[in-house]
C-alpha atoms as a PDB file:
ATOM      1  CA  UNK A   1     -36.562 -15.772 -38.452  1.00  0.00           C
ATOM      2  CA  UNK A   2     -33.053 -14.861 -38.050  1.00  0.00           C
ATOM      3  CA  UNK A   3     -34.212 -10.552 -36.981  1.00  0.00           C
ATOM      4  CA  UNK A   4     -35.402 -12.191 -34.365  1.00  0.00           C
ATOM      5  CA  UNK A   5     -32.255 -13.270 -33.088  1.00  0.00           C
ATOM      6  CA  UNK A   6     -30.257 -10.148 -33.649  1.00  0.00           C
ATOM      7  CA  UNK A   7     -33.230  -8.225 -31.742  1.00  0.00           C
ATOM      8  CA  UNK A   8     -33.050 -10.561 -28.775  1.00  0.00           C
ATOM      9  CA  UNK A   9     -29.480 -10.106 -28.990  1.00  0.00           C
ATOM     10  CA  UNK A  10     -29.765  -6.242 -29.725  1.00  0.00           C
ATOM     11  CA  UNK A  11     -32.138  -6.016 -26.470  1.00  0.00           C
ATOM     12  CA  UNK A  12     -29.932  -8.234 -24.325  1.00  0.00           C
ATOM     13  CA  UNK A  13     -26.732  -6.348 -25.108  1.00  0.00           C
ATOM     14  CA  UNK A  14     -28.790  -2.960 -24.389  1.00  0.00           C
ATOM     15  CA  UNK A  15     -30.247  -4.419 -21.203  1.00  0.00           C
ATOM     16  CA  UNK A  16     -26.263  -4.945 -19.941  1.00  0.00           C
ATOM     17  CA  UNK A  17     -24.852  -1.824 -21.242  1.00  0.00           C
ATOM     18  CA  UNK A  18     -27.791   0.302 -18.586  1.00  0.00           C
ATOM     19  CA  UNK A  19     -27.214  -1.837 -16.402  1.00  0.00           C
ATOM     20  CA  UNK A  20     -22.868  -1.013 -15.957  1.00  0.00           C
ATOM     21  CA  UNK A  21     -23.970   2.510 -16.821  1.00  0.00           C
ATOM     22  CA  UNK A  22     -26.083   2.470 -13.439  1.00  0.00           C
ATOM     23  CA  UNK A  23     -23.370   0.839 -11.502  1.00  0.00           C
ATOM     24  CA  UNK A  24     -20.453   3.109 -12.149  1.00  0.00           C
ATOM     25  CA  UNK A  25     -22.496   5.067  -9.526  1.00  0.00           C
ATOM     26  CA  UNK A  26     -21.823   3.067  -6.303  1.00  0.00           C
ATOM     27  CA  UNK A  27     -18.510   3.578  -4.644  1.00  0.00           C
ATOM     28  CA  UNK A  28     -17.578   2.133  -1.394  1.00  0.00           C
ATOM     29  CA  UNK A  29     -17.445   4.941   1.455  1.00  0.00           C
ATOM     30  CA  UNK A  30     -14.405   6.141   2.934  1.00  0.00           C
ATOM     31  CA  UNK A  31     -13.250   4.610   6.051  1.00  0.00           C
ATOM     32  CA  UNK A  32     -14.082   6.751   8.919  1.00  0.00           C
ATOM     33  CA  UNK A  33     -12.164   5.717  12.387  1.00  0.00           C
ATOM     34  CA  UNK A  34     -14.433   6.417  15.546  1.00  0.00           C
ATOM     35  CA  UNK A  35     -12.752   8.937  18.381  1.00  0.00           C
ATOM     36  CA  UNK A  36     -10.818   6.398  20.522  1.00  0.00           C
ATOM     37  CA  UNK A  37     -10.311   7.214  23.818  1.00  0.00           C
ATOM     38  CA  UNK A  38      -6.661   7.105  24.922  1.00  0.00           C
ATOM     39  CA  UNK A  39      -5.697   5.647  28.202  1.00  0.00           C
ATOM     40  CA  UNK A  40      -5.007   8.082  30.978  1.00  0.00           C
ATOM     41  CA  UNK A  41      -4.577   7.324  34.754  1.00  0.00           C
ATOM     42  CA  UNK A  42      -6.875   9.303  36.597  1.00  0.00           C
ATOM     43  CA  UNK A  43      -5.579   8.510  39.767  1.00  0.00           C
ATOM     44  CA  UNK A  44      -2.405   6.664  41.098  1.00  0.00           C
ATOM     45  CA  UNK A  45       0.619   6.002  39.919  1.00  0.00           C
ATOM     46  CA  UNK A  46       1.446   6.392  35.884  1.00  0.00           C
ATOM     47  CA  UNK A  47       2.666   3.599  34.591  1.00  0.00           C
ATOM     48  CA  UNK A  48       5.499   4.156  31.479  1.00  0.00           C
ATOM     49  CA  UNK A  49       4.376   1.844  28.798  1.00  0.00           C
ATOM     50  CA  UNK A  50       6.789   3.000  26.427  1.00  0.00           C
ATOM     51  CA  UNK A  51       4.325   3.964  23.836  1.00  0.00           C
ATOM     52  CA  UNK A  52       2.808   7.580  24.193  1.00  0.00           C
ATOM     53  CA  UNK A  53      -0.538   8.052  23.284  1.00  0.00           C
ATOM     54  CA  UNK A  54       0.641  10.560  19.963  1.00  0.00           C
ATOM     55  CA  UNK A  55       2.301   7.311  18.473  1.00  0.00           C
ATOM     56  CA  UNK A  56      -1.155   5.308  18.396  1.00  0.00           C
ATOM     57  CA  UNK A  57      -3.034   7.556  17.362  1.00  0.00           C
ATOM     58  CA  UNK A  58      -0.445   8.629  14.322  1.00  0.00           C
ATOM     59  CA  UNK A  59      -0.881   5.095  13.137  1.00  0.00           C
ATOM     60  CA  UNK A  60      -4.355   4.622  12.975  1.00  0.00           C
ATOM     61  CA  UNK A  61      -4.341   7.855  10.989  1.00  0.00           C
ATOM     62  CA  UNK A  62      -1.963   6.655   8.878  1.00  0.00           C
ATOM     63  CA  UNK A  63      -4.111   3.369   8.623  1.00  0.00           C
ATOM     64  CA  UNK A  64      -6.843   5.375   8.070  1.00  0.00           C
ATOM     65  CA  UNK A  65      -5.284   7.850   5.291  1.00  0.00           C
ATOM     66  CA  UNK A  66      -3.743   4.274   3.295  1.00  0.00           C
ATOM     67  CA  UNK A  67      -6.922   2.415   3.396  1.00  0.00           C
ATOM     68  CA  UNK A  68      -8.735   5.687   1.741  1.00  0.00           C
ATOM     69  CA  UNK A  69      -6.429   5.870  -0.544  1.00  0.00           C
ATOM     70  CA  UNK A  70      -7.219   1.961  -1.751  1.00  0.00           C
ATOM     71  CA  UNK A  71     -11.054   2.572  -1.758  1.00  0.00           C
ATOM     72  CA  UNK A  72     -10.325   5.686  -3.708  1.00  0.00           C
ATOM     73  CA  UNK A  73      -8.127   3.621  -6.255  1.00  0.00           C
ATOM     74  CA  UNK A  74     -10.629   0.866  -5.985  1.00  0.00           C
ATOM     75  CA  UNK A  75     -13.856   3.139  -6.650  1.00  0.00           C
ATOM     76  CA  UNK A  76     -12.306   4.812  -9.900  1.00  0.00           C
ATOM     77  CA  UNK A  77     -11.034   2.123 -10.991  1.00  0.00           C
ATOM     78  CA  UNK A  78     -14.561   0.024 -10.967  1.00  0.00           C
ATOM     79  CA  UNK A  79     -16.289   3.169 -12.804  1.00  0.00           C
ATOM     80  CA  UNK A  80     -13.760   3.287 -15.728  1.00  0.00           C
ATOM     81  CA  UNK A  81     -14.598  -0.616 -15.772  1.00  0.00           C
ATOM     82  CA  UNK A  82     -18.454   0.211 -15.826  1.00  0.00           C
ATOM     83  CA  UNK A  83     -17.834   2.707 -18.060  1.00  0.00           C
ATOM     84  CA  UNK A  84     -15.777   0.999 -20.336  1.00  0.00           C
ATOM     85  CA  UNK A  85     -18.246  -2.414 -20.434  1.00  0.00           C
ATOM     86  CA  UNK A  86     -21.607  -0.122 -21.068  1.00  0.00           C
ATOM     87  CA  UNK A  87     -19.729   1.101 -24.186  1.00  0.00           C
ATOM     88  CA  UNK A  88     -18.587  -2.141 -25.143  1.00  0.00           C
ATOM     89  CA  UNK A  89     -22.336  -3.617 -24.345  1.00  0.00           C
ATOM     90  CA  UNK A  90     -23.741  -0.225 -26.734  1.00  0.00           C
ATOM     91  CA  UNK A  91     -21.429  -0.858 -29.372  1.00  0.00           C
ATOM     92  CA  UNK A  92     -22.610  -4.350 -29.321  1.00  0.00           C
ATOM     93  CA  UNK A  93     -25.917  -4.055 -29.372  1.00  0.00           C
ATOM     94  CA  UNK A  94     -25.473  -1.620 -32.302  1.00  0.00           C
ATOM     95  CA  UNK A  95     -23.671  -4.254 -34.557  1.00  0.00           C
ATOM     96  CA  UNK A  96     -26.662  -6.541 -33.653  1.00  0.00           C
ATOM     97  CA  UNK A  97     -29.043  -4.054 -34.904  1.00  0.00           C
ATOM     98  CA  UNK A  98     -27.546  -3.318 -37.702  1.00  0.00           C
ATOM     99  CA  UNK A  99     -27.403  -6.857 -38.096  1.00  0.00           C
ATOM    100  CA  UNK A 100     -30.819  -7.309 -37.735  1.00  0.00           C
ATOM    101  CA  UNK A 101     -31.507  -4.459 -40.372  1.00  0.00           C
ATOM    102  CA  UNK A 102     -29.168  -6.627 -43.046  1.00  0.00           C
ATOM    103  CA  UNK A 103     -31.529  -9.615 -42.387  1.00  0.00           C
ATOM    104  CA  UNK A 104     -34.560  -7.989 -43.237  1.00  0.00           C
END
C-alpha cells in the first residue's frame, strides 16, 4: 500500500513542476504612455506657467523608462523563481519515485 503513496506523491509533485515550467512564460507588458497632447494657446494671450511643455514631457519619460525597468526586474525575476520551483518540484517527484521503486 505504501507505492501508492509515493505515486500520488510522485504525480502531484510532477503535476506542480509543469505547471511553474508553463508560468515562467507570462511577463507583465511594458508600460506604454499614450501621446499626450501638450497645452498650447491657439489664440489670445500666452499665459507663462513656469513649466514648459519639454519639462513634462521629460518626466513622464523618465516615469515611463523607471517603471520598465521594475517590470523588467520583476518579469526575470518571477521566471528564475518558476524556473527554480519546477526543478525543485522534478527533483521531488524523482525522490518519490524512486521511493516508490524501494517499496516495491
Amino acid at each position: 500500500m505504501l507505492w501508492i503513496i509515493w505515486l500520488i506523491f510522485a504525480l502531484v509533485f510532477l503535476l506542480l513542476a509543469c505547471y511553474h515550467w508553463r508560468e515562467r512564460k507570462k511577463c507583465a507588458p511594458l508600460f506604454h504612455l499614450p501621446e499626450i497632447p501638450y497645452w498650447k494657446p491657439t489664440s489670445g494671450i500666452p499665459v507663462n506657467t513656469g513649466i514648459a511643455d519639454a519639462d513634462i514631457k521629460k518626466a513622464f519619460d523618465d516615469f515611463e523608462s523607471g517603471f520598465n525597468s521594475y517590470i523588467t526586474d520583476f518579469n526575470n525575476s518571477a521566471y528564475r523563481q518558476n524556473v527554480m520551483q519546477s526543478g525543485g518540484y522534478l527533483l521531488a517527484s524523482l525522490t518519490a519515485i524512486v521511493s516508490l521503486l524501494f517499496t516495491i
